[in-house]
PDB file of N, CA and C in Angstrom:
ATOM      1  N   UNK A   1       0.847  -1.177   0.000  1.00  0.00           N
ATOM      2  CA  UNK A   1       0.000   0.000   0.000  1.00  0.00           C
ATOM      3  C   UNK A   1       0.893   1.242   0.000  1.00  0.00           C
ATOM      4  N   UNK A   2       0.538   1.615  -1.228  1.00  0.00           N
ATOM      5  CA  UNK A   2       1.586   4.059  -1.018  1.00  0.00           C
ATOM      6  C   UNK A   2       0.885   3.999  -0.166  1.00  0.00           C
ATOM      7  N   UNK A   3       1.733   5.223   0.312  1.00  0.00           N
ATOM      8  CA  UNK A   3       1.495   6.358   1.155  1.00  0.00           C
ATOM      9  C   UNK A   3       0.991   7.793   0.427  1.00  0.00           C
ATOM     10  N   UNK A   4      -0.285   8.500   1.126  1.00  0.00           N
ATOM     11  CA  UNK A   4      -0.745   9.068   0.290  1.00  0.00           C
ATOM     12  C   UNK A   4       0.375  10.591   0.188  1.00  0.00           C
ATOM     13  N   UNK A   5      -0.204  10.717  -0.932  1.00  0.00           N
ATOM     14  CA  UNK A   5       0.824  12.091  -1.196  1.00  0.00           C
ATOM     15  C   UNK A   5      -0.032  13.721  -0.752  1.00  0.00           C
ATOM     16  N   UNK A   6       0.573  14.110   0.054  1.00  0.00           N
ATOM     17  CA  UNK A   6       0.264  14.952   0.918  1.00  0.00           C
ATOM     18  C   UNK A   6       0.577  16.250  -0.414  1.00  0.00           C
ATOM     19  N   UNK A   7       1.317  16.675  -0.865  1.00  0.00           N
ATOM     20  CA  UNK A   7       1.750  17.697  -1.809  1.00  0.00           C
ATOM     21  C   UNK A   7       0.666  17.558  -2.635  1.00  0.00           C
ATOM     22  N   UNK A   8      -0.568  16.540  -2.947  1.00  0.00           N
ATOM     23  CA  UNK A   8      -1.544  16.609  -3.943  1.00  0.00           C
ATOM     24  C   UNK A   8      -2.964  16.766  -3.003  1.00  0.00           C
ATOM     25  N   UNK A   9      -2.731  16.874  -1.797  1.00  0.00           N
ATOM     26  CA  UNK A   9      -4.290  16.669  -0.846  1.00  0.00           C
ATOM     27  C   UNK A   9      -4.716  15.506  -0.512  1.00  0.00           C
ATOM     28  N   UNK A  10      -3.732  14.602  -0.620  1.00  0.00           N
ATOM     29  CA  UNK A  10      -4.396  13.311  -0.331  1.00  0.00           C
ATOM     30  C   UNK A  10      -4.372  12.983   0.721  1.00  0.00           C
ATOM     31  N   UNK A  11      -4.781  12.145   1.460  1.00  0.00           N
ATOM     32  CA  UNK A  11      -5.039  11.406   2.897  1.00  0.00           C
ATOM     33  C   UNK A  11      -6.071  12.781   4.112  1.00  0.00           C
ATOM     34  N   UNK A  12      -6.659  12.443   4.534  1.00  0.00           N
ATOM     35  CA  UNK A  12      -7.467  12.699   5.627  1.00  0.00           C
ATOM     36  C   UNK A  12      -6.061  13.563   6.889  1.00  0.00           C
ATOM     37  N   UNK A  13      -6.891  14.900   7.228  1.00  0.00           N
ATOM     38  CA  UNK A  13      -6.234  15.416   8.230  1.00  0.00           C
ATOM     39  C   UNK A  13      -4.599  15.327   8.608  1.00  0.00           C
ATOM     40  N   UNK A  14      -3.910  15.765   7.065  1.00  0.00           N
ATOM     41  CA  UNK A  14      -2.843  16.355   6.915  1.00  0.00           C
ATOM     42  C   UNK A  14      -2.915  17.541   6.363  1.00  0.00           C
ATOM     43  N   UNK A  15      -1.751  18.260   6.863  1.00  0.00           N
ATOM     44  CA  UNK A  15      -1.404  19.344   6.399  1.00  0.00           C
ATOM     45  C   UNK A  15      -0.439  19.548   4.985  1.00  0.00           C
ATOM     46  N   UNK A  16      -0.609  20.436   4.067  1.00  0.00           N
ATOM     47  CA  UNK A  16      -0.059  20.056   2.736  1.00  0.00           C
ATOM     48  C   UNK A  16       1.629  20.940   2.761  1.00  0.00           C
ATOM     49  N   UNK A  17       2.269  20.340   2.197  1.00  0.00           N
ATOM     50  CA  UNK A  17       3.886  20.338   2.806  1.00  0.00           C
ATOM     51  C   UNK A  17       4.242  21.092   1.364  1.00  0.00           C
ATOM     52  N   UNK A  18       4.123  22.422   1.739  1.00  0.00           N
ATOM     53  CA  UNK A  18       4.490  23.358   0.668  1.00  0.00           C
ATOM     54  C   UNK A  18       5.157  24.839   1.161  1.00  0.00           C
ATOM     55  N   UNK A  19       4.961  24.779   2.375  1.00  0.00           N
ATOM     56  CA  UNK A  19       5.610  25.847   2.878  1.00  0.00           C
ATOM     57  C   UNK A  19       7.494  25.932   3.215  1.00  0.00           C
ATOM     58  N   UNK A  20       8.284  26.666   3.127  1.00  0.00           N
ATOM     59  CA  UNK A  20       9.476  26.313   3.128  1.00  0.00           C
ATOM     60  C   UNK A  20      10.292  27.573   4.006  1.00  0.00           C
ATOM     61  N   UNK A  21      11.734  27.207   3.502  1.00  0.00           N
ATOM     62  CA  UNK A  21      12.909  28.785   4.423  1.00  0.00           C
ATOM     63  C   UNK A  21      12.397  29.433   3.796  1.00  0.00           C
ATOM     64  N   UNK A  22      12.247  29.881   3.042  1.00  0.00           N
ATOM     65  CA  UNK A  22      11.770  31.505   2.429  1.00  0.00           C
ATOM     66  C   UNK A  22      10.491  32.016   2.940  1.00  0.00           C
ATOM     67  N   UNK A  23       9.317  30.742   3.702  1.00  0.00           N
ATOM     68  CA  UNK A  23       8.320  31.437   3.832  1.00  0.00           C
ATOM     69  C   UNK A  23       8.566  31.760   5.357  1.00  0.00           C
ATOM     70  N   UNK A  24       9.230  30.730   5.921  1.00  0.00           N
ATOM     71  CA  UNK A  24       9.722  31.328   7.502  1.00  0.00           C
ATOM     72  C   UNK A  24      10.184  32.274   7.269  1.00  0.00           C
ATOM     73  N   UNK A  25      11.230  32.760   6.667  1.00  0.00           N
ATOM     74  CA  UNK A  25      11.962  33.569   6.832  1.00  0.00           C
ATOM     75  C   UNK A  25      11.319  34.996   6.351  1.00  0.00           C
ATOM     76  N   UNK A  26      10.374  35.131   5.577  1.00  0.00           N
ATOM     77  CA  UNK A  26       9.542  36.189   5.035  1.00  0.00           C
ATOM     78  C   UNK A  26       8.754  36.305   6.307  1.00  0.00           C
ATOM     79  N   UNK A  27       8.375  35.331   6.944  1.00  0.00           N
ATOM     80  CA  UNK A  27       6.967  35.553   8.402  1.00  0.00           C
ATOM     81  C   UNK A  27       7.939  36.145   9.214  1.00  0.00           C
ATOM     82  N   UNK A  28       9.093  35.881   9.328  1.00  0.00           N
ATOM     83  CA  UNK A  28       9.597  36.715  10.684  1.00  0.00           C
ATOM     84  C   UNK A  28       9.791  37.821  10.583  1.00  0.00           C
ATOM     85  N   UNK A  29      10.599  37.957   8.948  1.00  0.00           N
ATOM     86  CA  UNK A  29      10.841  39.486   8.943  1.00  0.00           C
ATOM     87  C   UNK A  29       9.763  40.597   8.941  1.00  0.00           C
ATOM     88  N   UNK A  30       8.671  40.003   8.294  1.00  0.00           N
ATOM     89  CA  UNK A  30       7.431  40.517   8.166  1.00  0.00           C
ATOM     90  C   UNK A  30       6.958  40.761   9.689  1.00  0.00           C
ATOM     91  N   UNK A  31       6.806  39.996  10.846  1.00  0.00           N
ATOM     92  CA  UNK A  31       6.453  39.615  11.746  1.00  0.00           C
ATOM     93  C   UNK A  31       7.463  41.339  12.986  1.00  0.00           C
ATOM     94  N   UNK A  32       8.840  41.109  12.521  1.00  0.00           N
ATOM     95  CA  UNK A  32       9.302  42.055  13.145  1.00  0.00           C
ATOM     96  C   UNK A  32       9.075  43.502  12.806  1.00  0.00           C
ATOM     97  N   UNK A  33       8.879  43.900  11.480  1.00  0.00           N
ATOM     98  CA  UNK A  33       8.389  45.479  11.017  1.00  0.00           C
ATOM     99  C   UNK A  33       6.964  45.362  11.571  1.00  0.00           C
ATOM    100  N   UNK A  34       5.989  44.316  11.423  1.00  0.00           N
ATOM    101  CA  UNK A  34       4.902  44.615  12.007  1.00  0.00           C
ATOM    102  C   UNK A  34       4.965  45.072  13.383  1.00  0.00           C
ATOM    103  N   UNK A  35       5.985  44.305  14.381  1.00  0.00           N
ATOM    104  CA  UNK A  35       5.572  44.924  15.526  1.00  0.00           C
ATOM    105  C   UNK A  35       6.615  46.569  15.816  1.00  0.00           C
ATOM    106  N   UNK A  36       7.333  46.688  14.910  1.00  0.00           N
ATOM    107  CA  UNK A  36       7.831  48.201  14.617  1.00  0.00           C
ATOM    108  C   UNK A  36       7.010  49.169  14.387  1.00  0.00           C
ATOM    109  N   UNK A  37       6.149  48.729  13.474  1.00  0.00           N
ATOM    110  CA  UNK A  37       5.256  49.491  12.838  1.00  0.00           C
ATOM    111  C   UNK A  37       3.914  49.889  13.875  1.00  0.00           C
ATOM    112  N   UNK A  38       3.769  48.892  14.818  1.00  0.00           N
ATOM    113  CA  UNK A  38       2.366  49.147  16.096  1.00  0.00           C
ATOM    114  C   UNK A  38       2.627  49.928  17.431  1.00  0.00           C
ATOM    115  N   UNK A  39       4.888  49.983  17.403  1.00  0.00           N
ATOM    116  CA  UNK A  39       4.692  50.406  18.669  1.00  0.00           C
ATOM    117  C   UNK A  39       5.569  51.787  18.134  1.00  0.00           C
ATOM    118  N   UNK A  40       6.022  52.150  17.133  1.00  0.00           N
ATOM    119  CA  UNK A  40       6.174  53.443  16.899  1.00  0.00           C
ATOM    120  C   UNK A  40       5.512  54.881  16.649  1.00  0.00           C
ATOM    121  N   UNK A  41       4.465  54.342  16.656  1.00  0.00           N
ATOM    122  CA  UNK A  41       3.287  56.053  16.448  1.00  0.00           C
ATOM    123  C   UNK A  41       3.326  56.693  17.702  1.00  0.00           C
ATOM    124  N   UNK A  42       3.106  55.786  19.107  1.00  0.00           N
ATOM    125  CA  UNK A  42       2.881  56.690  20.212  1.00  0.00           C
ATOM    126  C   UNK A  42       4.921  57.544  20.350  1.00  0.00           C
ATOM    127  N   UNK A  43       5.204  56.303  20.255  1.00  0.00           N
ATOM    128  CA  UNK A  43       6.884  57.505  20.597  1.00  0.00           C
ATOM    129  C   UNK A  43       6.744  58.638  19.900  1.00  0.00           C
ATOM    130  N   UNK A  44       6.045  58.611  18.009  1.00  0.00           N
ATOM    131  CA  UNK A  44       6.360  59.822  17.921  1.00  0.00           C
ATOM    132  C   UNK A  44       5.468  61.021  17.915  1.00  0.00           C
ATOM    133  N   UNK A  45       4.496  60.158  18.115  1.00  0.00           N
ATOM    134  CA  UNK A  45       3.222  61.078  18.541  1.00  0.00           C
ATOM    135  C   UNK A  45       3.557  61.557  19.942  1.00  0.00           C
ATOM    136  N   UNK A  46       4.212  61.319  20.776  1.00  0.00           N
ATOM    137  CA  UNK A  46       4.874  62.397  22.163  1.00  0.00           C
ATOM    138  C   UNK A  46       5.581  63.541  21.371  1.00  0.00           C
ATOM    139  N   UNK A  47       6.498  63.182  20.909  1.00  0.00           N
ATOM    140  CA  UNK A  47       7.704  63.874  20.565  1.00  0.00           C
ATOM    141  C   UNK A  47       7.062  65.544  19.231  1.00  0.00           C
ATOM    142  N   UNK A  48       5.826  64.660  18.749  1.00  0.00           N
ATOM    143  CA  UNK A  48       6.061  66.033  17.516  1.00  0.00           C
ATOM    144  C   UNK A  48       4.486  67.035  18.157  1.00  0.00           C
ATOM    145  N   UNK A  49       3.512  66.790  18.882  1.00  0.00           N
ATOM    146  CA  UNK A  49       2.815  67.201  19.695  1.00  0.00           C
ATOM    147  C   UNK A  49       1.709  67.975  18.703  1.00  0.00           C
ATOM    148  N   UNK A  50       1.333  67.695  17.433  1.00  0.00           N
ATOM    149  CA  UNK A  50       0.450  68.163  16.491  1.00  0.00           C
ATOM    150  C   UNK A  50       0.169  66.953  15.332  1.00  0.00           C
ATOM    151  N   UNK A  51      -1.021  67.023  15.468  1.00  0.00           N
ATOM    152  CA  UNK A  51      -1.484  65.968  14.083  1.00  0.00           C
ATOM    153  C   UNK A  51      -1.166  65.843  13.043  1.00  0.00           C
ATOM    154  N   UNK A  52      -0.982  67.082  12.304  1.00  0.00           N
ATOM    155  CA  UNK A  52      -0.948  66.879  11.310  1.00  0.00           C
ATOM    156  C   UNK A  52       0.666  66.788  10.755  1.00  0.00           C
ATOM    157  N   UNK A  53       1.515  67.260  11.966  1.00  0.00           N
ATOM    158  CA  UNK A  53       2.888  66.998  11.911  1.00  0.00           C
ATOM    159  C   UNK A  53       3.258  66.174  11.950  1.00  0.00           C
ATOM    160  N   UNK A  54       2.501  64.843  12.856  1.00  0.00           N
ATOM    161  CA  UNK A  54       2.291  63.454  12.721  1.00  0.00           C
ATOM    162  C   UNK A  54       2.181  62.338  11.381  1.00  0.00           C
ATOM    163  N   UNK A  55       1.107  63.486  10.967  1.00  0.00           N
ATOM    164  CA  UNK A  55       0.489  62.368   9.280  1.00  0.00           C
ATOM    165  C   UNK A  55       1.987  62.759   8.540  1.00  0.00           C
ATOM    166  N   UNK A  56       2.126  63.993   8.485  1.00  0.00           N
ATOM    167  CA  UNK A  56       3.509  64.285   7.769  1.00  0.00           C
ATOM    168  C   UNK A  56       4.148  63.631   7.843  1.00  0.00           C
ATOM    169  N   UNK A  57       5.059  63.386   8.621  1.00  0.00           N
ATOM    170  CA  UNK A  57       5.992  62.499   9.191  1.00  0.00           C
ATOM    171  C   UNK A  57       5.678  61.110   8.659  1.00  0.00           C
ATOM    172  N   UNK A  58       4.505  60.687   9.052  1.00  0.00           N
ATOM    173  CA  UNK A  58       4.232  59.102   8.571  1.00  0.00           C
ATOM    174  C   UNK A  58       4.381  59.301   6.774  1.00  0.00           C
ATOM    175  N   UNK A  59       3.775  60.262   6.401  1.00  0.00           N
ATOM    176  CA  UNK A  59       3.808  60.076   4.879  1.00  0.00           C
ATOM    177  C   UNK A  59       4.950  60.330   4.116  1.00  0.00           C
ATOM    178  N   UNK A  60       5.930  61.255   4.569  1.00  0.00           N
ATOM    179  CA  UNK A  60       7.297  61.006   3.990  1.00  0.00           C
ATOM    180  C   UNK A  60       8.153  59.891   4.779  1.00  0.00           C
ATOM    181  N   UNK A  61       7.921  59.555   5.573  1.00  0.00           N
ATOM    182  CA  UNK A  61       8.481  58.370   6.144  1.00  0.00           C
ATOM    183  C   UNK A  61       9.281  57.359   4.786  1.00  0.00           C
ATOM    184  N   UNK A  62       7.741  56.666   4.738  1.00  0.00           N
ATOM    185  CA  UNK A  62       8.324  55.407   3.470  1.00  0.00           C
ATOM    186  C   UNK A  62       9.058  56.026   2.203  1.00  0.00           C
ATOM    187  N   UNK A  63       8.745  57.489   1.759  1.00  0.00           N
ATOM    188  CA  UNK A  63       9.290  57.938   0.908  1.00  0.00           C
ATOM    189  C   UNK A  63      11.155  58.583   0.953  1.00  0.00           C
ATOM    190  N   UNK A  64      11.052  58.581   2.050  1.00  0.00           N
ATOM    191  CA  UNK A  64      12.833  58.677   2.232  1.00  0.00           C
ATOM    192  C   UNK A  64      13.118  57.333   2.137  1.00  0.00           C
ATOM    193  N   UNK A  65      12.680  56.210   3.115  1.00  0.00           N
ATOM    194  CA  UNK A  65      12.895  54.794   3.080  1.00  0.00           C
ATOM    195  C   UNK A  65      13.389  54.621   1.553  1.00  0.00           C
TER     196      UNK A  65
END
């Protein structure tokens, strides 16, 4: 008797074996700007003390990046 082939969906309550290093390695890096990205507004929302100096800031941000 094969063994069913998981890379085509076969067999009952497996998971399909297509994920690899590149996709770890994309989730973490991804994973670390995300939490850059959630805890940096309040630091600089202290520091520039006006809204719209705020949006500024965020919107040339990525554009110097």
């Amino acid at each position: 008797m094969r063994e069913p082939d998981v890379t085509k969906g076969e067999g009952r309550g497996q998971l399909l074996r297509i994920l690899g290093v590149v996709f770890g390695l994309a989730a973490g890096i991804g994973g670390t700007i995300g939490v850059g990205i959630l805890r940096t507004p309040g630091i600089v929302a202290t520091q520039l003390h006006s809204a719209s100096l705020i949006l500024l800031v965020w919107a040339i941000g990525p554009v110097y990046c």
